[in-house]
Protein backbone atom coordinates (compact mmCIF):
# COMPACT_ATOMS: atom_id res chain seq x y z
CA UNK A 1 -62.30 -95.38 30.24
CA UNK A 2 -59.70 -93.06 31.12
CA UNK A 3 -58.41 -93.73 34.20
CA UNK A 4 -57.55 -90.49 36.90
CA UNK A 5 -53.90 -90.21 38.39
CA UNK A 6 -53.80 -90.86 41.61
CA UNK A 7 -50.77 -89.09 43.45
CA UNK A 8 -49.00 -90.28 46.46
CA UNK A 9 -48.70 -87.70 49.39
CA UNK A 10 -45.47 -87.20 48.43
CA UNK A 11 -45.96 -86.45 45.30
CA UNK A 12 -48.77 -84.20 45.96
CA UNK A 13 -46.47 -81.96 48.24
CA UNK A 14 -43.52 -81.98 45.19
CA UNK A 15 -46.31 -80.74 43.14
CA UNK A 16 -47.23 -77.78 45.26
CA UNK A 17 -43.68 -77.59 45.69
CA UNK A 18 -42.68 -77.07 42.52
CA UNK A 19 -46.33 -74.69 41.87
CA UNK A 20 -44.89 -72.43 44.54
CA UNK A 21 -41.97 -72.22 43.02
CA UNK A 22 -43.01 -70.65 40.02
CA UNK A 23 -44.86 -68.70 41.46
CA UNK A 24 -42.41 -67.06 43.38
CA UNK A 25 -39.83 -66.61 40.15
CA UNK A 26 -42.82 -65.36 38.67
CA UNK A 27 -43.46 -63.06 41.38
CA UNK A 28 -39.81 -61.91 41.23
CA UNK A 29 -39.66 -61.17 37.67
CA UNK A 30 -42.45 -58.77 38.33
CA UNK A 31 -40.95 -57.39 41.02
CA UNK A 32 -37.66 -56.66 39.34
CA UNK A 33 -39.37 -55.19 36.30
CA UNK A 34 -41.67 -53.24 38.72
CA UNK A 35 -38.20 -51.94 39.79
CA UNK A 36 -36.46 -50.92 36.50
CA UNK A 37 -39.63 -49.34 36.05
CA UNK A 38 -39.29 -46.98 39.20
CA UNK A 39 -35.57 -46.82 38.60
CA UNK A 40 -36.36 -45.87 35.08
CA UNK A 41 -38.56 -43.16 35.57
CA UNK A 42 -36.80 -41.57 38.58
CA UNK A 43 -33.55 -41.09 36.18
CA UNK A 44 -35.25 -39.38 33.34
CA UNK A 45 -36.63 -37.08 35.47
CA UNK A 46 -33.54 -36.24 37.21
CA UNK A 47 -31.17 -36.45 34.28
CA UNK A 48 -34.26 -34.27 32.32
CA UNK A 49 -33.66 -31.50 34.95
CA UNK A 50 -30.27 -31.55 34.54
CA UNK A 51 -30.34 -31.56 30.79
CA UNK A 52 -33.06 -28.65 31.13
CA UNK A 53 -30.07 -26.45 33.45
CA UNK A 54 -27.78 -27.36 30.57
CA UNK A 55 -30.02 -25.89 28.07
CA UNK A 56 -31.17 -22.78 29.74
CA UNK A 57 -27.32 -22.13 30.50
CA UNK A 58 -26.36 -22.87 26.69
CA UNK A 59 -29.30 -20.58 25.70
CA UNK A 60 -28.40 -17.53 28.14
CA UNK A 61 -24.38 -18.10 27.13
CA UNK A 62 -25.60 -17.61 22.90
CA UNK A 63 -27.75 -14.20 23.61
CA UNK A 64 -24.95 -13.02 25.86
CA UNK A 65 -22.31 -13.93 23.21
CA UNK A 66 -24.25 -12.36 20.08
CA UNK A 67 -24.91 -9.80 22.12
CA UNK A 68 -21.05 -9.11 22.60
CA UNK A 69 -20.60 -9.46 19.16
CA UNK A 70 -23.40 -7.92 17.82
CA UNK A 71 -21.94 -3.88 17.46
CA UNK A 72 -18.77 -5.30 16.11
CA UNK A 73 -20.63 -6.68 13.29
CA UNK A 74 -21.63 -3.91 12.53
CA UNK A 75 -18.91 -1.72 12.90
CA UNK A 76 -17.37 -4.80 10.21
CA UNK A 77 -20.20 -3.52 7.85
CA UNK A 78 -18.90 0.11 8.08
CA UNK A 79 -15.38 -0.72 7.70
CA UNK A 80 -15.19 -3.20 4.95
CA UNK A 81 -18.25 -1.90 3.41
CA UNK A 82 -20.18 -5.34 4.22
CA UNK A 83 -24.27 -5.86 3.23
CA UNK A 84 -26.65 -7.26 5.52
CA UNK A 85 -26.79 -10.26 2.67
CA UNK A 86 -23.61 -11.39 4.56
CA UNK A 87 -24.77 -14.27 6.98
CA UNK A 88 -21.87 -15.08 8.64
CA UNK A 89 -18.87 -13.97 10.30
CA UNK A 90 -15.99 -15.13 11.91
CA UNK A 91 -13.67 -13.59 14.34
CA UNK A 92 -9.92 -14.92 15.46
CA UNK A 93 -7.88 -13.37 17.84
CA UNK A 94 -4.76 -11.09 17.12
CA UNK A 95 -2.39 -13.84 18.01
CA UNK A 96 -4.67 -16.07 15.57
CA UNK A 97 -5.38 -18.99 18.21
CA UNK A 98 -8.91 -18.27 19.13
CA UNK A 99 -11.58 -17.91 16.51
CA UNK A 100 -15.39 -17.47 16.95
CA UNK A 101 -17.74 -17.96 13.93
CA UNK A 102 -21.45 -17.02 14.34
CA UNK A 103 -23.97 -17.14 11.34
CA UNK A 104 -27.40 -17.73 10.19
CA UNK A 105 -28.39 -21.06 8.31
CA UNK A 106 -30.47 -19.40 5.19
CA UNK A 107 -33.38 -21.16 3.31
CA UNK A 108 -33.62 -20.40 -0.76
CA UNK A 109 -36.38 -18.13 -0.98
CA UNK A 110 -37.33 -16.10 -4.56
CA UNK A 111 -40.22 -13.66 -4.50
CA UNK A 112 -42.90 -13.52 -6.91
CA UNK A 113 -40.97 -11.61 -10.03
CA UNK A 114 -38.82 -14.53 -10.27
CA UNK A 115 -41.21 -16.29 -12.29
CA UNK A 116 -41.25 -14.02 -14.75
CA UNK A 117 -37.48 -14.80 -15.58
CA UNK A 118 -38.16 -18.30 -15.19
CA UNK A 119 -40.55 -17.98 -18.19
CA UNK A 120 -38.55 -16.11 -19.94
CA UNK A 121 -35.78 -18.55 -19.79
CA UNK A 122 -38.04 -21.07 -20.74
CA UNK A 123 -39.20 -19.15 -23.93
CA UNK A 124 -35.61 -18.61 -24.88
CA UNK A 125 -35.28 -22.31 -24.99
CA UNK A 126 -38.02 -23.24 -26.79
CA UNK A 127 -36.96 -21.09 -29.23
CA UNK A 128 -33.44 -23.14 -30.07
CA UNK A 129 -33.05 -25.69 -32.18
CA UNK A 130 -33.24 -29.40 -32.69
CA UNK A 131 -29.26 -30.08 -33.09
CA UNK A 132 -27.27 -31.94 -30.61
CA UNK A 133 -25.82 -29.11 -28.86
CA UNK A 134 -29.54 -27.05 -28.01
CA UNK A 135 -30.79 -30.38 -26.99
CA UNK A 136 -27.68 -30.47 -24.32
CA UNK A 137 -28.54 -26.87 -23.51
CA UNK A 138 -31.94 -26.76 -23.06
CA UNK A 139 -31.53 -30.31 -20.83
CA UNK A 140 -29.02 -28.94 -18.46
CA UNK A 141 -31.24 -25.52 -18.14
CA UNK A 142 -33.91 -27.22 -17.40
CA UNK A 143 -32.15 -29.18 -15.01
CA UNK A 144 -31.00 -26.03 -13.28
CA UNK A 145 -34.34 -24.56 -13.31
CA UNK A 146 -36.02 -27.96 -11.50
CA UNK A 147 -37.77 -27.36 -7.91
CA UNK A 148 -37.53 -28.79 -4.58
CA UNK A 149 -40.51 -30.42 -2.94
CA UNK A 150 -41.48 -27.48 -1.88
CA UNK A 151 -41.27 -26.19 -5.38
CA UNK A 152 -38.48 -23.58 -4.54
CA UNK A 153 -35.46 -23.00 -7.16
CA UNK A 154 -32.05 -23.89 -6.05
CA UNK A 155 -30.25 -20.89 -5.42
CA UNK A 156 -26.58 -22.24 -6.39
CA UNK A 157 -28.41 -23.56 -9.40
CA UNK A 158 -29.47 -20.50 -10.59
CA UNK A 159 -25.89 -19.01 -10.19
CA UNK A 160 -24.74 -21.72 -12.70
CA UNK A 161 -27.52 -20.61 -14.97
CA UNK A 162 -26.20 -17.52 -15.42
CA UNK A 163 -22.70 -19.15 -16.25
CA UNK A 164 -24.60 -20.93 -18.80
CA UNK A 165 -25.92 -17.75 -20.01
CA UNK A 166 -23.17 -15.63 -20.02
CA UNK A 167 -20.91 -18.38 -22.07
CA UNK A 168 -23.92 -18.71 -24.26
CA UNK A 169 -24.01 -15.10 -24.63
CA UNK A 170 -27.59 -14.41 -25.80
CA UNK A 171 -28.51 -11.24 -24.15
CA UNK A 172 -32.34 -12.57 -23.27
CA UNK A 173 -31.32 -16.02 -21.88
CA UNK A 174 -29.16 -13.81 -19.64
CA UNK A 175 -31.01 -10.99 -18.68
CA UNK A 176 -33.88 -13.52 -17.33
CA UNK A 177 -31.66 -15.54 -15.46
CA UNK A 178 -30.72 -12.21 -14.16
CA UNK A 179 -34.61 -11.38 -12.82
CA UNK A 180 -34.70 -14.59 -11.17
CA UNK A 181 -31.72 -13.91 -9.19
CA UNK A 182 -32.68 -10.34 -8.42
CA UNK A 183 -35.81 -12.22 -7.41
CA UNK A 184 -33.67 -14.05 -4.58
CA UNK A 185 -34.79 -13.19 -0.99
CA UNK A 186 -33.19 -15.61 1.57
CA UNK A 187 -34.62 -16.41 4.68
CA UNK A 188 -32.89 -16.61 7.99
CA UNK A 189 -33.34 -19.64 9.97
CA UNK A 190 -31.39 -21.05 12.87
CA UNK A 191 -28.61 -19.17 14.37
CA UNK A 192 -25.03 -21.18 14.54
CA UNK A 193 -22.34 -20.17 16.71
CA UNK A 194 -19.08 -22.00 16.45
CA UNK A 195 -15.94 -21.56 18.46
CA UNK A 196 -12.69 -23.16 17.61
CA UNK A 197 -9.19 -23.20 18.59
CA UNK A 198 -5.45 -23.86 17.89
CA UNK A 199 -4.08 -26.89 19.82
CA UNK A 200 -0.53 -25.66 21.13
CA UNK A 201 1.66 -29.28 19.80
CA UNK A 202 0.65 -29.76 16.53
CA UNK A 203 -1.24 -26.18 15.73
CA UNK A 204 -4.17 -28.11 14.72
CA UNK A 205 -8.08 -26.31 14.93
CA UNK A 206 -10.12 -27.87 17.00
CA UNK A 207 -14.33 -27.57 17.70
CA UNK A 208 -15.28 -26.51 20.95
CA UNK A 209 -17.75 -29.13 21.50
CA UNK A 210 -21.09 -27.03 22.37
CA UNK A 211 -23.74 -29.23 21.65
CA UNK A 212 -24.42 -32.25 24.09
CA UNK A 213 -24.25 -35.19 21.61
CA UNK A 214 -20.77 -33.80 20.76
CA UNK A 215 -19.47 -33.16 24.55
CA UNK A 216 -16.68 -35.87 25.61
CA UNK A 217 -17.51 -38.32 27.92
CA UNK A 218 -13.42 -38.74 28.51
């Protein structure tokens, strides 16, 4: 048999000793965690309110500045005989040192017609031949007429179609490519507003920064 440890008095109390002792780092560890919990959460809520001030000001600041600018882009329309299909304009003072840009981001968009010119691109190129040349064509067309994920054409794409067509010269292959960009509707998304300016030593532009990931912490 086994036999039990017997511990001296002594040892007994540098047992508890040494029990209590862990205890208590334990203890603190909890506590100190406990704290960078408290600490944590009273900082995102302050620095959120500040953040949220930041925002709101940034927010007001836009409307009020596309606001400013919004008759002049029109009256830009009227004068240079500009289209609404023009989605963005820029605007630098007379002594060309300050220069505001403000724009839309567009997303490709065709409506329905345009498939009609796809397929008639498509029967154009069925139609040419086996020789080395068609085969180049008709792989680079159809390269130009591939969809997104979202099964949109490229817009930029399409523009090089027409290239294609009008070096190829065959008046179907280019009047197709022509419904598909008639077909081209954009759609606004997300309005950008950029201001820049000309540093006085070396005449270099520079961004405003606007945006709180590019704001200097210098």
């Amino acid at each position: 048999m086994t036999k039990s440890l017997v511990l001296t008095p002594e040892q007994r109390k540098q047992l508890d000793e040494l029990k209590a002792l862990e205890a208590a780092e334990i203890a603190a560890k909890k506590e100190e965690r406990n704290t960078l919990k408290d600490l944590t959460d009273e900082s995102v809520k302050e620095g959120f309110e500040i953040l949220l001030e930041v925002s709101d000001f940034l927010s007001k600041a836009k409307k009020k500045v596309y606001a400013m600018f919004a008759d002049i882009i029109e009256l830009k329309k009227q004068v240079y005989d500009g289209s609404d299909e023009q989605y963005s304009h820029t605007f630098t003072t007379k002594d060309g040192n300050y220069r505001i840009i403000i724009g839309f981001h567009v997303v490709d968009s065709f409506d329905d017609s345009h498939t009609a010119g796809v397929d008639g691109v498509n029967k154009f190129l069925n139609k040419l031949g086996i020789d080395k040349d068609s085969k180049m064509l008709v792989k680079m067309a159809k390269k130009l007429l591939s969809r997104d994920a979202k099964g949109t054409l490229n817009a930029r794409k399409v523009m090089q179609l027409l290239q294609m067509a009008n070096e190829h010269g065959d008046k179907d292959f280019i009047d197709n490519v022509q419904i598909i960009i008639d077909a081209y509707k954009p759609i606004k998304t997300k309005m950008y507003m950029i201001a820049r300016y000309r540093r006085e030593k070396d005449n270099e532009w520079l961004t405003l920064p606007l945006g709180i990931t590019e704001a200097s912490l210098d």
